[in-house]
Protein backbone atom coordinates (compact mmCIF):
# COMPACT_ATOMS: atom_id res chain seq x y z
CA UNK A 1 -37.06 -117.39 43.45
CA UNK A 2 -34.73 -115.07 44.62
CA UNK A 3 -33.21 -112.62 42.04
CA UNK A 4 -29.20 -112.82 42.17
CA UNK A 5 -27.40 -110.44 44.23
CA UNK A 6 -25.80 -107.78 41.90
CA UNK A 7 -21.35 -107.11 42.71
CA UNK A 8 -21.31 -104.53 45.11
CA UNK A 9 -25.22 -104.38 45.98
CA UNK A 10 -24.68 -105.66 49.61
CA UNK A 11 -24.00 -102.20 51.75
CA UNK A 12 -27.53 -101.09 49.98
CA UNK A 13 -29.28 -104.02 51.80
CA UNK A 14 -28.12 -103.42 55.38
CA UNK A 15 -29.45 -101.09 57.72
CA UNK A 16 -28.67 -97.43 58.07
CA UNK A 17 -27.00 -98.87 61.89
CA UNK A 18 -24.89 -101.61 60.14
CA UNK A 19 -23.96 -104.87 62.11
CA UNK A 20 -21.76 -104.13 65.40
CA UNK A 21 -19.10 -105.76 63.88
CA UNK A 22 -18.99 -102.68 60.47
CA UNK A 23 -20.09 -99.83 63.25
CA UNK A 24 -16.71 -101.42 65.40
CA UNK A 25 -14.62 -101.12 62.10
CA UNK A 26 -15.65 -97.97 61.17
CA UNK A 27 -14.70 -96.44 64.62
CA UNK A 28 -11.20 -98.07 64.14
CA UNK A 29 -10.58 -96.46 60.94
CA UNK A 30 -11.31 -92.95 62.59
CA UNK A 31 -9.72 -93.36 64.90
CA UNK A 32 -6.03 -94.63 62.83
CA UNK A 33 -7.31 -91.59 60.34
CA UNK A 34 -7.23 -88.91 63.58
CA UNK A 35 -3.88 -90.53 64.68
CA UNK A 36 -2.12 -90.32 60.88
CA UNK A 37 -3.39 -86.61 60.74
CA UNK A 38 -1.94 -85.89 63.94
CA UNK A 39 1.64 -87.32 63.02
CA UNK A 40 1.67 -86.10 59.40
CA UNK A 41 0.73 -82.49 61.21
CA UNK A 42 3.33 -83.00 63.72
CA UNK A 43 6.18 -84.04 61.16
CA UNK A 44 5.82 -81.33 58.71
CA UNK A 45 5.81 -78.41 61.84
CA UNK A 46 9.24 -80.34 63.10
CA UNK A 47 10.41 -80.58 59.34
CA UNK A 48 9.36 -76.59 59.04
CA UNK A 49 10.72 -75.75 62.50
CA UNK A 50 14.58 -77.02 61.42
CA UNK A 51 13.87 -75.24 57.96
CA UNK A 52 13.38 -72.29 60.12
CA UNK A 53 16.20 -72.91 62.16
CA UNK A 54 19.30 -73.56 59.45
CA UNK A 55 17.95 -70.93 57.10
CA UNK A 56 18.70 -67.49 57.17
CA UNK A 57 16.56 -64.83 57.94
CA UNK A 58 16.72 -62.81 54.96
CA UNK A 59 14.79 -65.59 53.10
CA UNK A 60 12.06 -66.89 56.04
CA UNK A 61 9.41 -65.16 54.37
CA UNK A 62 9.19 -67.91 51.39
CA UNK A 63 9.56 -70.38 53.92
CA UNK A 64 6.28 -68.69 56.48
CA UNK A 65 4.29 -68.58 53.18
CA UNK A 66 4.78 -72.30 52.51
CA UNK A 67 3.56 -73.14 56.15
CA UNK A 68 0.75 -71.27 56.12
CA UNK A 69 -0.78 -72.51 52.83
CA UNK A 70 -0.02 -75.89 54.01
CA UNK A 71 -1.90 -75.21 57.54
CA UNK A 72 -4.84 -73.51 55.67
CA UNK A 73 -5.80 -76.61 54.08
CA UNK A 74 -6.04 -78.19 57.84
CA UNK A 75 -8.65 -75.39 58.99
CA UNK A 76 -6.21 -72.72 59.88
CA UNK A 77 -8.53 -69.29 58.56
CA UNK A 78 -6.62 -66.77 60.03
CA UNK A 79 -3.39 -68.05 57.84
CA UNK A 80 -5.94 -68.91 54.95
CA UNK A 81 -6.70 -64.93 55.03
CA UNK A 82 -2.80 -64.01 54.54
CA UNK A 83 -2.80 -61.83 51.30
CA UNK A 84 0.02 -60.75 49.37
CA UNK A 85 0.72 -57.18 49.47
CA UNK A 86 0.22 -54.79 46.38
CA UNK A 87 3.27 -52.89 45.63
CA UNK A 88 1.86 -50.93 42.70
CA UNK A 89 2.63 -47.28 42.77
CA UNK A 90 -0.30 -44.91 43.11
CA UNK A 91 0.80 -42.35 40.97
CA UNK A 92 2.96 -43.43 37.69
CA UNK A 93 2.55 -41.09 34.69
CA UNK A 94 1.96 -43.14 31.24
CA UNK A 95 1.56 -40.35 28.74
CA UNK A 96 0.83 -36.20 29.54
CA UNK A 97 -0.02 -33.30 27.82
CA UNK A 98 0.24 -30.11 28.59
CA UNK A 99 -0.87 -26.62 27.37
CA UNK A 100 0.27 -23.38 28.79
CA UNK A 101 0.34 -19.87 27.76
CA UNK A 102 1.14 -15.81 29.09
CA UNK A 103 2.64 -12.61 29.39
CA UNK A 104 5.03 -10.50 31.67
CA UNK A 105 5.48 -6.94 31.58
CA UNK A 106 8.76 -5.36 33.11
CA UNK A 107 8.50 -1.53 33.89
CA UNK A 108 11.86 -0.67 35.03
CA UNK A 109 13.19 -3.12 37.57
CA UNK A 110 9.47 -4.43 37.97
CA UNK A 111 7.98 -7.38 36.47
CA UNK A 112 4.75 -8.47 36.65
CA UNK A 113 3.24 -11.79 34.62
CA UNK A 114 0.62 -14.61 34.05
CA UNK A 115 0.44 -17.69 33.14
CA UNK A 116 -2.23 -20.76 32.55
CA UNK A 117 -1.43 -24.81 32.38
CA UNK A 118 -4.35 -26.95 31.48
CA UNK A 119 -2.63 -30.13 31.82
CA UNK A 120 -3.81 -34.31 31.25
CA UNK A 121 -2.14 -37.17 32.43
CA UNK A 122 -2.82 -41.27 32.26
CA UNK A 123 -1.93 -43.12 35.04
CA UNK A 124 -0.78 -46.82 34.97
CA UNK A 125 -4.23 -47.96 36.38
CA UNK A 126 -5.91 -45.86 33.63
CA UNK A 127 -6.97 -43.10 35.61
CA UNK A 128 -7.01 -39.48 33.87
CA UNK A 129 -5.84 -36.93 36.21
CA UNK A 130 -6.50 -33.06 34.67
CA UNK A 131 -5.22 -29.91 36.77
CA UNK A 132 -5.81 -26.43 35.69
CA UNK A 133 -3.31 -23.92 37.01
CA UNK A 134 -3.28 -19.82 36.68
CA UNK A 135 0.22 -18.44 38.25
CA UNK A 136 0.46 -15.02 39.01
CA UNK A 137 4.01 -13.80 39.11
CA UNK A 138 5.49 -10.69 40.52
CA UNK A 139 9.16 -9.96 40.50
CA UNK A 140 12.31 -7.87 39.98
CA UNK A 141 14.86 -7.39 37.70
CA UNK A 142 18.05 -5.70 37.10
CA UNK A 143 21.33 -6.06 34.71
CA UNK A 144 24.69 -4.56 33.69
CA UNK A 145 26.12 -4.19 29.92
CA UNK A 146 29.16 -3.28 28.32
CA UNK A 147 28.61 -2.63 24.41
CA UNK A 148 31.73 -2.41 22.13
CA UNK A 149 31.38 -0.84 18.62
CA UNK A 150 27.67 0.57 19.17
CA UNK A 151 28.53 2.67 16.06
CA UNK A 152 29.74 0.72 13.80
CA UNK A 153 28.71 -2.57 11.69
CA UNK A 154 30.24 -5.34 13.94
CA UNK A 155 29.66 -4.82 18.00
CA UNK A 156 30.78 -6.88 20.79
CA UNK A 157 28.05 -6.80 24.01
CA UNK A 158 28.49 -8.66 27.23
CA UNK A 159 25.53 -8.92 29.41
CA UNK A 160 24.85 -10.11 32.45
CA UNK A 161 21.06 -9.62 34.32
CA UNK A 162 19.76 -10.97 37.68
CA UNK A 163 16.07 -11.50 37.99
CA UNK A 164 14.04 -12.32 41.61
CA UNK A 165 10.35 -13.22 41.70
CA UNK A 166 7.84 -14.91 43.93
CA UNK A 167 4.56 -16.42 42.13
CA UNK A 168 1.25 -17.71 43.51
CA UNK A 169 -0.73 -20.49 41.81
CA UNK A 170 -3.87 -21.76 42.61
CA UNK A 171 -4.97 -25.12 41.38
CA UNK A 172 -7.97 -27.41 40.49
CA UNK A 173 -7.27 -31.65 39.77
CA UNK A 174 -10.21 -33.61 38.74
CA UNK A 175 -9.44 -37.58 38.62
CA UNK A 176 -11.42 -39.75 36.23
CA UNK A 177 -11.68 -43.16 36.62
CA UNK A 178 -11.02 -44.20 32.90
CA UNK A 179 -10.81 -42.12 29.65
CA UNK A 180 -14.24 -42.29 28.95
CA UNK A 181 -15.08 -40.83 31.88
CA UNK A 182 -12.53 -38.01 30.67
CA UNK A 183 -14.44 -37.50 27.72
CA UNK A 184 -17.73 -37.42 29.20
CA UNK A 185 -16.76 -33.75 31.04
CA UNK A 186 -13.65 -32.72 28.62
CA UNK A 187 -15.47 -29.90 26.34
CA UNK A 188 -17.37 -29.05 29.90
CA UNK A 189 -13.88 -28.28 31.51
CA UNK A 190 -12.06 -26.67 28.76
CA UNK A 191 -15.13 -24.46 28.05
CA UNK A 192 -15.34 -23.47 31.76
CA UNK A 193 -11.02 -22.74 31.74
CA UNK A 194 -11.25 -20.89 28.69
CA UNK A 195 -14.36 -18.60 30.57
CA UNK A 196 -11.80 -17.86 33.79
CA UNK A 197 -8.90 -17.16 31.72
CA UNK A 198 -11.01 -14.61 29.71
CA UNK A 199 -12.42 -13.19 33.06
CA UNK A 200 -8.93 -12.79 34.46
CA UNK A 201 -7.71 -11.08 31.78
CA UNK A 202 -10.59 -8.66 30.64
CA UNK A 203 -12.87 -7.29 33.56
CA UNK A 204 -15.38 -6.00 31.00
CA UNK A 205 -15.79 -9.26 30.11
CA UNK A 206 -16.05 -10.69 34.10
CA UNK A 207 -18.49 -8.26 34.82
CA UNK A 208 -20.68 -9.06 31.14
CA UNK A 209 -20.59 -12.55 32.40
CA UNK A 210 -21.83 -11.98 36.14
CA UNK A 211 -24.59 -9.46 34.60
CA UNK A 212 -25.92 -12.35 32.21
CA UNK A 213 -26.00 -14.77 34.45
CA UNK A 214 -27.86 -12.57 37.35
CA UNK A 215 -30.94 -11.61 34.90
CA UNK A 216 -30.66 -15.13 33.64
CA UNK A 217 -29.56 -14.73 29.63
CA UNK A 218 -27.10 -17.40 30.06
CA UNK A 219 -27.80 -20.18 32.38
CA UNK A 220 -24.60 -22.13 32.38
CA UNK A 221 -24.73 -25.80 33.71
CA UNK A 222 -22.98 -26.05 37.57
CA UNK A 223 -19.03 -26.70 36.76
CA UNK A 224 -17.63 -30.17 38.33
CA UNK A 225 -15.93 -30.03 41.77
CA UNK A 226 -12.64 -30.86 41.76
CA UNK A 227 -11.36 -33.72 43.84
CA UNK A 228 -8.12 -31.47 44.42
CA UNK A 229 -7.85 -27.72 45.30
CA UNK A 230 -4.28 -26.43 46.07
CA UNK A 231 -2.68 -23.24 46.38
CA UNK A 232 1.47 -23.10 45.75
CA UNK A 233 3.62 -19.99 46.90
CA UNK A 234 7.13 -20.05 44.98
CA UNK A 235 10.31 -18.00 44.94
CA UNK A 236 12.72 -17.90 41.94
CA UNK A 237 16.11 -16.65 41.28
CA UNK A 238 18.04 -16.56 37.81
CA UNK A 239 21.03 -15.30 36.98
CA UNK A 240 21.90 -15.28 32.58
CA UNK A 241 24.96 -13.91 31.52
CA UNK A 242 26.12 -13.52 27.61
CA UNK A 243 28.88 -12.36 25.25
CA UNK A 244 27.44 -11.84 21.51
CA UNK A 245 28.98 -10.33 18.81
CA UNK A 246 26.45 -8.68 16.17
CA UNK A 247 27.07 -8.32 12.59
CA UNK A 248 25.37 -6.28 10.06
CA UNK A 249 24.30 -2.33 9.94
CA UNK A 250 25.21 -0.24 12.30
CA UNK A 251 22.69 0.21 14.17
CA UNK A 252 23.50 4.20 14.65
CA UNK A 253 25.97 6.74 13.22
CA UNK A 254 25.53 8.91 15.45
CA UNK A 255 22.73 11.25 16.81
CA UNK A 256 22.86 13.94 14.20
CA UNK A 257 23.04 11.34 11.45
CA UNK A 258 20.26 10.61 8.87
CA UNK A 259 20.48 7.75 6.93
CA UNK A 260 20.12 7.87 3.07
CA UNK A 261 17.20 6.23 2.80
CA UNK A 262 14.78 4.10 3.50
CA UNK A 263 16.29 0.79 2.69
CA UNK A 264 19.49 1.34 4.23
CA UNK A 265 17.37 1.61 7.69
CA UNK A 266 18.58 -1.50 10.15
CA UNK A 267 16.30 -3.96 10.55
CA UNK A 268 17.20 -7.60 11.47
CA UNK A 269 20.59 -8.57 12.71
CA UNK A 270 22.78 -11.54 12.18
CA UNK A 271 23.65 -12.42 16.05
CA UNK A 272 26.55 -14.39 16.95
CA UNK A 273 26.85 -15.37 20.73
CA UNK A 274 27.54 -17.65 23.58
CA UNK A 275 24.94 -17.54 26.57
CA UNK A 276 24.59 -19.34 30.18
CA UNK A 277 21.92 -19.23 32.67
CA UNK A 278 21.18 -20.84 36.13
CA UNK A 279 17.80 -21.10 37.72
CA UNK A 280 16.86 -22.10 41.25
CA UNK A 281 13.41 -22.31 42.91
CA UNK A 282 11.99 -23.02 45.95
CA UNK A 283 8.22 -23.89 46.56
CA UNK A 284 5.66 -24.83 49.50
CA UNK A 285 1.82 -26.38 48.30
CA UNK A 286 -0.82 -26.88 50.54
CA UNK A 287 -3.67 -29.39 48.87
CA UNK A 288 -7.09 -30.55 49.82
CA UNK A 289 -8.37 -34.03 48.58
CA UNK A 290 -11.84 -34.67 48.67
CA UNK A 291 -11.58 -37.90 46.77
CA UNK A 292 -12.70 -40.41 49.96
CA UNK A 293 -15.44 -39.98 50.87
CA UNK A 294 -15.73 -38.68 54.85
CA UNK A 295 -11.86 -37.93 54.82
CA UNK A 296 -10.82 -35.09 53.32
CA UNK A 297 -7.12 -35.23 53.59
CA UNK A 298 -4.21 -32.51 53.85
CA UNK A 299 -0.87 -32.84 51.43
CA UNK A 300 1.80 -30.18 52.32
CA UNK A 301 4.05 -30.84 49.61
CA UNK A 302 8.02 -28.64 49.99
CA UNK A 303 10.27 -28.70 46.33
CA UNK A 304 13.44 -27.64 45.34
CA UNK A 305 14.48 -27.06 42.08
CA UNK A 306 17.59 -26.22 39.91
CA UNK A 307 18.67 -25.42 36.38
CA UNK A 308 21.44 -25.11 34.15
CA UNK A 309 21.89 -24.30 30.48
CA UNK A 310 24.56 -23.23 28.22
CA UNK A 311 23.29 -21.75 24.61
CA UNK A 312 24.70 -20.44 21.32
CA UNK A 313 23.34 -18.28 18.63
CA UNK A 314 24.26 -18.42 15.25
CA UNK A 315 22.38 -15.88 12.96
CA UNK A 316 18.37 -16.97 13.11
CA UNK A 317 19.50 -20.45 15.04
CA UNK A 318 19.34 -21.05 18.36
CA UNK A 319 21.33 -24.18 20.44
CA UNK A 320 20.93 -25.02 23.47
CA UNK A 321 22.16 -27.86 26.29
CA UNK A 322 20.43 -27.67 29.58
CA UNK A 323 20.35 -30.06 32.96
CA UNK A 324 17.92 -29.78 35.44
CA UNK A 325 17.11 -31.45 38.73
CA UNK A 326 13.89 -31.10 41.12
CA UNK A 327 13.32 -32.65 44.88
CA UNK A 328 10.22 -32.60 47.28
CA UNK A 329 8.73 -34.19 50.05
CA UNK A 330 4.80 -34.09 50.36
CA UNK A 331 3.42 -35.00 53.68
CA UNK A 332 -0.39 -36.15 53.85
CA UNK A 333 -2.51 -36.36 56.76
CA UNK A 334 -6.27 -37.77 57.59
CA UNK A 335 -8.85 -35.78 58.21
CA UNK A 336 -8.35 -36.34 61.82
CA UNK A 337 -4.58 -35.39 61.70
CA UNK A 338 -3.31 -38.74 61.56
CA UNK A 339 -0.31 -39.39 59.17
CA UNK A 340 -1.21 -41.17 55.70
CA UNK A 341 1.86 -41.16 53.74
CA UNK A 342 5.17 -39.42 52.96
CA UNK A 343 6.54 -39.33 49.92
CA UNK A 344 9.75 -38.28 48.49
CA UNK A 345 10.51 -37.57 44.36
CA UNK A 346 13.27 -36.02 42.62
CA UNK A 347 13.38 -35.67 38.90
CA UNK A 348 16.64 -35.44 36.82
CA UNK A 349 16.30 -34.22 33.11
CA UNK A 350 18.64 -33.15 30.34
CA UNK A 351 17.32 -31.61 27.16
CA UNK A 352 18.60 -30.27 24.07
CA UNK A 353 17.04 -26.82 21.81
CA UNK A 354 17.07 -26.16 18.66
CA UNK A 355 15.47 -22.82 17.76
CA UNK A 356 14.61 -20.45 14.75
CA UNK A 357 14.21 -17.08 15.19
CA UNK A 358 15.93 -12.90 15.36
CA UNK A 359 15.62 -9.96 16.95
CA UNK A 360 15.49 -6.59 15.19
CA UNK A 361 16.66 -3.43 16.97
CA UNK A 362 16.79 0.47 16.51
CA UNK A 363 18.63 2.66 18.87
CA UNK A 364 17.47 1.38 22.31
CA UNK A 365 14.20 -0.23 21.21
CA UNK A 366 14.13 -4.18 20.04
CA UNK A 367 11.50 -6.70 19.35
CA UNK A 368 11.99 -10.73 17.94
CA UNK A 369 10.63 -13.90 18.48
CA UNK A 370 12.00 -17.14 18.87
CA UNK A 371 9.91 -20.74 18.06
CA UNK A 372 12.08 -23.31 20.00
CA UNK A 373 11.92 -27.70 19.57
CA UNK A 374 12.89 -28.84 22.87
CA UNK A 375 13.78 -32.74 23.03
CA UNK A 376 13.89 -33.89 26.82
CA UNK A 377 14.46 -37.06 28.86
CA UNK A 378 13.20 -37.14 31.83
CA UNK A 379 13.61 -39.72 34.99
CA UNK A 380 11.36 -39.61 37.54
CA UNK A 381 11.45 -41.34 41.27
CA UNK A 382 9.31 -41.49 43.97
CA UNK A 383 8.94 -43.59 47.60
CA UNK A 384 6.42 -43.29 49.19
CA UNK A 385 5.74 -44.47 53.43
CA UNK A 386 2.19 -45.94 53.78
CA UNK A 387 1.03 -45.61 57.36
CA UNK A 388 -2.28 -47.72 58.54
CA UNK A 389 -1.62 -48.71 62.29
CA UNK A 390 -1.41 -46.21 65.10
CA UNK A 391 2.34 -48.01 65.33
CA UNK A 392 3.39 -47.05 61.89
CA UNK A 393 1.59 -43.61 62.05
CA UNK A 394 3.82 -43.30 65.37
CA UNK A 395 7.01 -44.37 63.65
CA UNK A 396 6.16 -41.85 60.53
CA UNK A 397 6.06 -39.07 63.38
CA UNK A 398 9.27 -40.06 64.16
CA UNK A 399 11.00 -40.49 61.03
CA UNK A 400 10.00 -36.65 60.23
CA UNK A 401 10.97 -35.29 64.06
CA UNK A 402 14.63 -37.13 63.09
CA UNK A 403 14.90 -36.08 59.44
CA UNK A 404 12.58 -33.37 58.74
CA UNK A 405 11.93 -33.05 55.00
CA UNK A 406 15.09 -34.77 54.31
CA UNK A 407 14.55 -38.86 52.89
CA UNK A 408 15.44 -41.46 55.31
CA UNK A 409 18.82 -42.14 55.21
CA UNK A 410 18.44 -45.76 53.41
CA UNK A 411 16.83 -43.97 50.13
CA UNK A 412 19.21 -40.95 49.74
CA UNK A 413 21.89 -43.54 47.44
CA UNK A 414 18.43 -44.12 44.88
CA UNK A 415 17.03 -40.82 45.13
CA UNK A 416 20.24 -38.96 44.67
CA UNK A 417 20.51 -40.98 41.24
CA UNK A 418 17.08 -41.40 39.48
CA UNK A 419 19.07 -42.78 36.26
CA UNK A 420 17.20 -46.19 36.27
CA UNK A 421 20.78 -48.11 35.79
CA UNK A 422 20.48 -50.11 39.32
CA UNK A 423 17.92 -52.71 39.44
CA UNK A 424 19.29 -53.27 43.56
CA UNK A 425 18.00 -49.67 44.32
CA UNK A 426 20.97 -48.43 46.26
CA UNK A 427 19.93 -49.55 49.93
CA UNK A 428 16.31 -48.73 50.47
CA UNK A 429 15.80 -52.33 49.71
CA UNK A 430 17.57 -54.20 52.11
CA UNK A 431 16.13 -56.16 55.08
CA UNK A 432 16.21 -53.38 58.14
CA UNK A 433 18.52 -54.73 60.78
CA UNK A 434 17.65 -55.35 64.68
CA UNK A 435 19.56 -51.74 65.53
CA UNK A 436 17.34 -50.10 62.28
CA UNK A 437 15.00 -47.33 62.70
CA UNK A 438 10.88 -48.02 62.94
CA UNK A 439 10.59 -46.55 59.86
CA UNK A 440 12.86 -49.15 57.84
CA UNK A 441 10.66 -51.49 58.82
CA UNK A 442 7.58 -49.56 57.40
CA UNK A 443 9.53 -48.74 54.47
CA UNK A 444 10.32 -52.43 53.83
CA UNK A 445 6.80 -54.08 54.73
CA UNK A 446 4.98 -51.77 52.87
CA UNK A 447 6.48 -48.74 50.95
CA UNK A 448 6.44 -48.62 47.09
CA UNK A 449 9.09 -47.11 45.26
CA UNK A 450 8.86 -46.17 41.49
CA UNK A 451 10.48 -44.81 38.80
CA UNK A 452 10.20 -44.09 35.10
CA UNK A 453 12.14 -42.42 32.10
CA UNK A 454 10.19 -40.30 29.65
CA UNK A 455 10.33 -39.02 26.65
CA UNK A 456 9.63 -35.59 26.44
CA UNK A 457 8.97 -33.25 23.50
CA UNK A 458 8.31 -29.33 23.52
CA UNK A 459 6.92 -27.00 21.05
CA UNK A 460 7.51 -23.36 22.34
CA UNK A 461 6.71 -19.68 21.25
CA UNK A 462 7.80 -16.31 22.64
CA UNK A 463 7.36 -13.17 21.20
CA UNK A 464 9.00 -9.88 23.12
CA UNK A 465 9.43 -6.12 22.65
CA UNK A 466 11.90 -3.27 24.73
CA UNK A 467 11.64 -0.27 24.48
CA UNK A 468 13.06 2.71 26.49
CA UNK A 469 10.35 5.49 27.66
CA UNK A 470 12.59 7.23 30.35
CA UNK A 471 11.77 3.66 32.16
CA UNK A 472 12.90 0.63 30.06
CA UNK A 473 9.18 -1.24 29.16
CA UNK A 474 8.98 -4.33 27.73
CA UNK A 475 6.60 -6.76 27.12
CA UNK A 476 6.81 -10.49 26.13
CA UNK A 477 4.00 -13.27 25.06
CA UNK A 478 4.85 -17.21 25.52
CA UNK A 479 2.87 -20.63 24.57
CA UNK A 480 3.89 -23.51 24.18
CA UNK A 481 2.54 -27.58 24.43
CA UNK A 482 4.27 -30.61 25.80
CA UNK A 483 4.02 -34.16 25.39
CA UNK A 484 5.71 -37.05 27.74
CA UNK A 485 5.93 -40.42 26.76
CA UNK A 486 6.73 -42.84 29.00
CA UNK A 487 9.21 -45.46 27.86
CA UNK A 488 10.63 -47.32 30.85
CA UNK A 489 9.32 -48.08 34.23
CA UNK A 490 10.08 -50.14 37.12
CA UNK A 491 8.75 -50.37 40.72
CA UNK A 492 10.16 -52.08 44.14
CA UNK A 493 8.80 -55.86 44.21
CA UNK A 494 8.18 -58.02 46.96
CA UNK A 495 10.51 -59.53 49.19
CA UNK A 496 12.74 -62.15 47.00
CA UNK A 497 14.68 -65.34 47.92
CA UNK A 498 17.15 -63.31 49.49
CA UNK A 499 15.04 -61.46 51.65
CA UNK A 500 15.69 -58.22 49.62
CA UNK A 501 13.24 -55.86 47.67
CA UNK A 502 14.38 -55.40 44.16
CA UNK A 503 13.46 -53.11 41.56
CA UNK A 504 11.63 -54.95 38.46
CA UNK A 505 9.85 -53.87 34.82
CA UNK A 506 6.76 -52.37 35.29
CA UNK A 507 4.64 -52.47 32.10
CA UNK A 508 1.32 -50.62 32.93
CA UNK A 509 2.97 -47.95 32.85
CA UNK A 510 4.83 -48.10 29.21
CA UNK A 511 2.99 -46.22 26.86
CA UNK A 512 2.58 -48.28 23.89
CA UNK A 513 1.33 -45.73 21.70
CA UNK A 514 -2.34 -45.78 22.54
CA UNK A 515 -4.35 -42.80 23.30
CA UNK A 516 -2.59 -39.43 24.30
């Protein structure tokens, strides 16, 4: 008997062939399938193509991105390959410290001086970037005085003292992946700082150290190679003029005069004054990065810098307002020669002092110290020109045989005010035009642009003595630390609906409190 044929068991029983009449059916369905395919294909590049042609062109990049993950599901693999861009900055300071510490001595107009910055900073990627800097400084200075009422117990002085020097700092950045890494080689790199800050200073010591290590006493392990080596030449100007008032002993009666004793000696002054000072610099770097492997690339890096403060001392206390601004442009090239990037950065900060301290004097001679809380905020910008086709390399040449050091036109609005209250960015973010420069174009496909506002705080120290040996000598001592914070940050997005790049919130790069 034959077993009863089971719903939906009759395709199992026929051959692998079929009857002509399935094999004829089959080839009919391809065949409509091939020809729907076609048309749906065809209508949606005719629906695209009068998208295309009613909509503007400051918003067709949405509209290209929708075609071309609609085509990639048909086959297309160049379009399936289309990536966004990343428009993450590559260097946007979370949190720093710094450390720095030194000395100048001025004999007569002369001054000579040192000073070292061990520095740490967290990127918004997590990165740990530490630079080590010792800046030698040699300068001059000069100054005029009036003095009213040297004799007596209340004295008026107005001051007023130009000083002129030219520094040169070498410098050493190591970049860590992560802060474990850090940690891994921090005691290493502090301990190997601390060794060529004592060599600089004592050359018993430098030549105790080379000795040991020649007859092998001390075998010290092989310090890590920096992935940055730079060397910075800078000029300085400042200009301080006072008017103080001083109140207390006199501080002589006279040449002939003895005082009655010991007690009624002058020691510490109450000062009363009003101060000013203005500060400009000028710098050029030239940096090596061996941090890709096989292309060891050149920065030259040009900044400008300015300073203003107005201060006030009221017996020990010391007030102070101050504004200061800083620009550069850093140009970096392959190892071939070929341009890599530009980038351009100004910083704007205003800060406020409050310090404790005096100054003692007899006759001509003085020594005091000051301890000064400086409270900062700080707003930083960059843009920066990525160049990756001979093209864009080609228009980069251009943009700096038209402008020099000077920002492209477009970014001098944003630049000119890093204050972080205009989300549009000024121009730079506008769709070039057809009459726009090559570089525009670069800019706007693939330039990042970033800024931040931190908060800063400063813990400083200075300690100084005059004293007038036929030549006036004096000597002064400084440390300090700083500590940045950063509490707002935004970077240049993608293209929006409008065709336009605007400036949005950039987290990674808020410190939240983590770490230091």
């Amino acid at each position: 008997m034959l077993s009863p044929r089971r719903p939906g068991s009759a395709r199992l029983q026929h051959s692998p062939g079929g009857t002509a009449t399935d094999r004829g059916t089959r080839r009919a369905d391809r065949g409509a399938g091939a020809v729907e395919y076609s048309s749906i294909i065809i209508l949606v590049a005719a629906i695209f193509a009068g998208i295309v042609v009613v909509i503007p062109p400051g918003i067709s990049n949405p509209v290209d991105d929708a075609l071309c993950r609609l085509l990639s599901i048909f086959g297309d693999a160049e379009c399936a390959k289309k990536e966004e861009r990343d428009y993450a900055p590559d260097y946007c300071v979370r949190n720093a410290e710094s450390q720095h510490g030194g000395f100048s001595v001025d004999i007569g107009f002369v001054t000579i001086g040192k000073d070292y910055r061990y520095a740490k900073e967290t990127l918004s990627d997590g990165s740990v970037i530490v630079t080590f800097e010792p800046k030698t400084i040699l300068g001059a200075v000069g100054g005029a005085g009036v003095q009213i009422g040297k004799k007596s117990a209340a004295g008026i002085e107005a001051a007023v003292e130009g000083r002129a020097s030219g520094s040169y700092t070498p410098g050493e950045t190591h970049i860590f992946k992560n802060e474990k890494e850090y940690k891994d080689f921090e005691d290493q790199l502090k301990g190997d700082y601390k060794d060529e800050i004592a060599k600089d200073l004592s050359p018993g010591y430098r030549f105790g150290r080379w000795a040991l290590d020649k007859t092998g006493v001390v075998d010290d392990p092989d310090p890590r190679k920096p992935e940055i080596e730079s060397h910075q030449v800078a000029l300085s100007a400042n200009l301080d003029a006072g008017l103080g008032a001083n109140l207390g002993e006199p501080a002589s009666k006279g040449r002939h005069a003895k005082p009655e004793n010991k007690e009624a000696q002058p020691k510490w002054n109450l000062n009363l004054g009003v101060d000013g000072s203005v500060q400009t610099e000028g710098s050029a770097e030239l940096a090596f990065w061996r941090n890709e492997p096989g292309n060891t690339k050149t920065a030259t890096t040009y900044e400008w810098s300015g300073e203003g403060s107005l201060g006030a001392n009221v017996g020990p206390k010391r007030y102070e307002e101050a504004l200061r601004w800083k620009g550069g442009t850093r140009i970096m090239r392959n190892q071939d020669g070929s341009l890599k990037n530009i980038r351009y950065t100004t910083v704007m900060g205003k800060s406020s002092t409050d310090g404790t301290g005096g100054e003692g004097r007899r006759g001509d001679n003085s020594g005091g110290g000051m301890n000064k809380d400086v409270d900062e905020t700080a707003t930083t910008q960059s843009i920066q020109l990525n160049f990756e086709t001979p093209e864009e390399q080609e228009a980069g040449e251009a943009l700096l045989r038209d402008r020099g050091l000077l920002p492209p036109t477009n970014a001098l609005t944003s630049l000119a005010n890093p204050e972080m209250d205009d989300k549009e960015g000024g121009t730079l973010n506008k769709k070039p035009g057809p009459d726009a420069p090559p570089w525009e174009q670069v800019m706007y496909d693939k330039g990042t642009a970033w800024q931040y506002e931190s908060d800063v705080q400063k813990d400083e120290t200075e300690l100084g003595a005059k004293a007038k040996l036929g030549l006036s000598v004096g000597a002064d001592v400084s440390w300090g630390i700083d500590r940045r914070h950063t509490s707002k940050a935004q970077i240049l997005g993608p293209p929006g609906p409008d065709g336009n790049r605007n400036f949005i919130d950039y987290p990674p790069c808020v410190y939240e409190g983590k770490g230091n």
